[in-house]
C-alpha atoms as a PDB file:
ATOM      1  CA  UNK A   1      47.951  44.520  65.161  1.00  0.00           C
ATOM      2  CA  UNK A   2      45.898  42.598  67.295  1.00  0.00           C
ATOM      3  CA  UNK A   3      47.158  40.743  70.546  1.00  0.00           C
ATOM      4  CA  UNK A   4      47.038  37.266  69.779  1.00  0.00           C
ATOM      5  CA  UNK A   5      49.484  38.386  66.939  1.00  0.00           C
ATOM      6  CA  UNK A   6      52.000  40.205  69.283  1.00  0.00           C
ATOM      7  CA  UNK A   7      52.550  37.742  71.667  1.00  0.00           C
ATOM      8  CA  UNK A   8      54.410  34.435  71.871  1.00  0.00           C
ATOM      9  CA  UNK A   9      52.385  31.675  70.183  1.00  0.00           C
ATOM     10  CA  UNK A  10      49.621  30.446  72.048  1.00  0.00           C
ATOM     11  CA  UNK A  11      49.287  32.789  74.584  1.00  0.00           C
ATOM     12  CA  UNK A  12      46.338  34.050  73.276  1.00  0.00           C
ATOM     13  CA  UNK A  13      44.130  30.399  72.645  1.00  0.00           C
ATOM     14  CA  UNK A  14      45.503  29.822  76.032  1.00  0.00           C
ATOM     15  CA  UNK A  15      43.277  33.057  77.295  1.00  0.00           C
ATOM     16  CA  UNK A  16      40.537  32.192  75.174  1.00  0.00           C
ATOM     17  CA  UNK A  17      40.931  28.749  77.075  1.00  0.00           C
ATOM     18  CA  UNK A  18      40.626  30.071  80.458  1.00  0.00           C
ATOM     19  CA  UNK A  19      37.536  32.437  79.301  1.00  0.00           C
ATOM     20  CA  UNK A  20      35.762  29.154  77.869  1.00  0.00           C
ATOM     21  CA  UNK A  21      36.426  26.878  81.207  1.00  0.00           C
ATOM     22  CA  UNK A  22      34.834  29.764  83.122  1.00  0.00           C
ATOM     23  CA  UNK A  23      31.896  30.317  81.223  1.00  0.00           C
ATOM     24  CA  UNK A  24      31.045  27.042  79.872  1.00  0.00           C
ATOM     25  CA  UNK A  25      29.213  25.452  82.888  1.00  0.00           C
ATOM     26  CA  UNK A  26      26.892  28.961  82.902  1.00  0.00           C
ATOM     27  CA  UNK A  27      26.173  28.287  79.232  1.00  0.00           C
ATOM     28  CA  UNK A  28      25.082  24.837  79.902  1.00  0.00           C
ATOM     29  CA  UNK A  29      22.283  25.585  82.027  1.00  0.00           C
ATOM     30  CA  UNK A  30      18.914  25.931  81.267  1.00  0.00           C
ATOM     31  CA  UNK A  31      17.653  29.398  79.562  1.00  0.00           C
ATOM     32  CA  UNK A  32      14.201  30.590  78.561  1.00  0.00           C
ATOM     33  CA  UNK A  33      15.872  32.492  75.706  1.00  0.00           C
ATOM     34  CA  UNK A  34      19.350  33.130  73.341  1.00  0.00           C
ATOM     35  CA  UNK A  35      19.556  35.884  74.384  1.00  0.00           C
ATOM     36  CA  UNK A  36      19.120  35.739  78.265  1.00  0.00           C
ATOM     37  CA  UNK A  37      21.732  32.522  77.980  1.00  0.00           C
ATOM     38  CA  UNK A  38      24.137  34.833  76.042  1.00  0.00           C
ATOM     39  CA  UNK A  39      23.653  38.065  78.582  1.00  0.00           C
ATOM     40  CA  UNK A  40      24.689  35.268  81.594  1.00  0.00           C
ATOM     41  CA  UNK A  41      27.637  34.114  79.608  1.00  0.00           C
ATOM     42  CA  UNK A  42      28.664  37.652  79.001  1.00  0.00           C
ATOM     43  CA  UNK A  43      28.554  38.425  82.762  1.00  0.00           C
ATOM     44  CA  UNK A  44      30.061  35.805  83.874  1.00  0.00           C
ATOM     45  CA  UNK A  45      33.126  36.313  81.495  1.00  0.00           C
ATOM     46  CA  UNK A  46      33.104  40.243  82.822  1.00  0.00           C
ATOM     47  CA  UNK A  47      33.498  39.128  86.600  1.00  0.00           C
ATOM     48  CA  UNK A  48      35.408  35.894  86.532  1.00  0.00           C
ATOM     49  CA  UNK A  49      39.017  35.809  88.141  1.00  0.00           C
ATOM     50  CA  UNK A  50      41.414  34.929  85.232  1.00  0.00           C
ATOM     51  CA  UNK A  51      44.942  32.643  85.536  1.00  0.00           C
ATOM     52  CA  UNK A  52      48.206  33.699  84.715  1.00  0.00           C
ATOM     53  CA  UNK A  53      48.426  35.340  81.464  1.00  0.00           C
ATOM     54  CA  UNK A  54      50.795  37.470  79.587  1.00  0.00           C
ATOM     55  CA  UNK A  55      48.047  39.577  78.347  1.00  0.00           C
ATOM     56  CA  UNK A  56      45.669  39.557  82.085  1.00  0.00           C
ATOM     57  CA  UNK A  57      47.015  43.445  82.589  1.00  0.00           C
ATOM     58  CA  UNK A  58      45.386  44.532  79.512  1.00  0.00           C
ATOM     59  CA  UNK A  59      42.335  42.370  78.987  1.00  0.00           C
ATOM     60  CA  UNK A  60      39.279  45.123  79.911  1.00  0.00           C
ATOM     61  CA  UNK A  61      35.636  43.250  80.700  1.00  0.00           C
ATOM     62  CA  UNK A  62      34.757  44.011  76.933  1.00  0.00           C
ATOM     63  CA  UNK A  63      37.928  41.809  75.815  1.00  0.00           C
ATOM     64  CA  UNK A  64      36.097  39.269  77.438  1.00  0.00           C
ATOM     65  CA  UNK A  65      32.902  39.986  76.081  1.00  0.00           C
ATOM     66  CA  UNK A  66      34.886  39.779  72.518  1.00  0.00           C
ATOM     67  CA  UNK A  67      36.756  36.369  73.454  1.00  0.00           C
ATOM     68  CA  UNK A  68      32.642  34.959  74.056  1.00  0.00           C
ATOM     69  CA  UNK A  69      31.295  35.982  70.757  1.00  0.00           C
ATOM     70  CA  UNK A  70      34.677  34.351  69.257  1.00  0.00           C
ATOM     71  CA  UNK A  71      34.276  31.316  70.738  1.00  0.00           C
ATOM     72  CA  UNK A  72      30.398  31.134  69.598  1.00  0.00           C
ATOM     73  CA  UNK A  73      32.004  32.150  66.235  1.00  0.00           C
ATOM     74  CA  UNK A  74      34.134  29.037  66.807  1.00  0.00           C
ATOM     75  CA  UNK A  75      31.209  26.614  67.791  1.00  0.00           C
ATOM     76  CA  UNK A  76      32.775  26.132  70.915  1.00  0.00           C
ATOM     77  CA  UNK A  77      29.636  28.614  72.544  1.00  0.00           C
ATOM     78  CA  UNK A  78      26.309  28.130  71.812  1.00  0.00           C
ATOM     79  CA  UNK A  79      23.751  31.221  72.217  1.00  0.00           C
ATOM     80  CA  UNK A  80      20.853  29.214  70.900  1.00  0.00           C
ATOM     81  CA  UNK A  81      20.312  25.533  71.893  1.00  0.00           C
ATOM     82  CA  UNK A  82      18.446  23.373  69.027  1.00  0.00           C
ATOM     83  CA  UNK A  83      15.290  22.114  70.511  1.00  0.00           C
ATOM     84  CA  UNK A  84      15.205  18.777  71.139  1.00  0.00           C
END
């Protein structure tokens, strides 16, 4: 069973929520690779402070590492910018 399906509804896009808000402005900026943009995003998911949460006493840094790679999944993270 996974956690988003063991918890009241919503709690878990409400985590994945505060994960995006504190990652997106470091995914924004300006990378000379994918991959270095994606290692930033990673880190900065693994050390930010997260809000209230049902589920904050048993989300580990790789949870958060997971939630990233689900939101690029999602569209809503982008690893590698189109070039304009």
């Amino acid at each position: 069973m996974f956690a988003r399906d063991s918890v009241p509804e919503g709690t878990f896009e409400s985590l994945q929520s505060d994960v995006y808000s504190g990652v997106s402005e470091v995914e924004e900026d300006d990378f000379p690779t994918g991959y270095a943009r994606m290692k930033a995003v990673l880190a900065a998911a693994r050390d930010m402070p997260l809000g209230p949460n049902v589920l904050i006493n048993y989300v580990k840094p790789e949870d958060r590492k997971g939630i990233c790679h689900q939101l690029a999944n999602e569209d809503r993270l982008t690893w590698v910018q189109e070039e304009q």
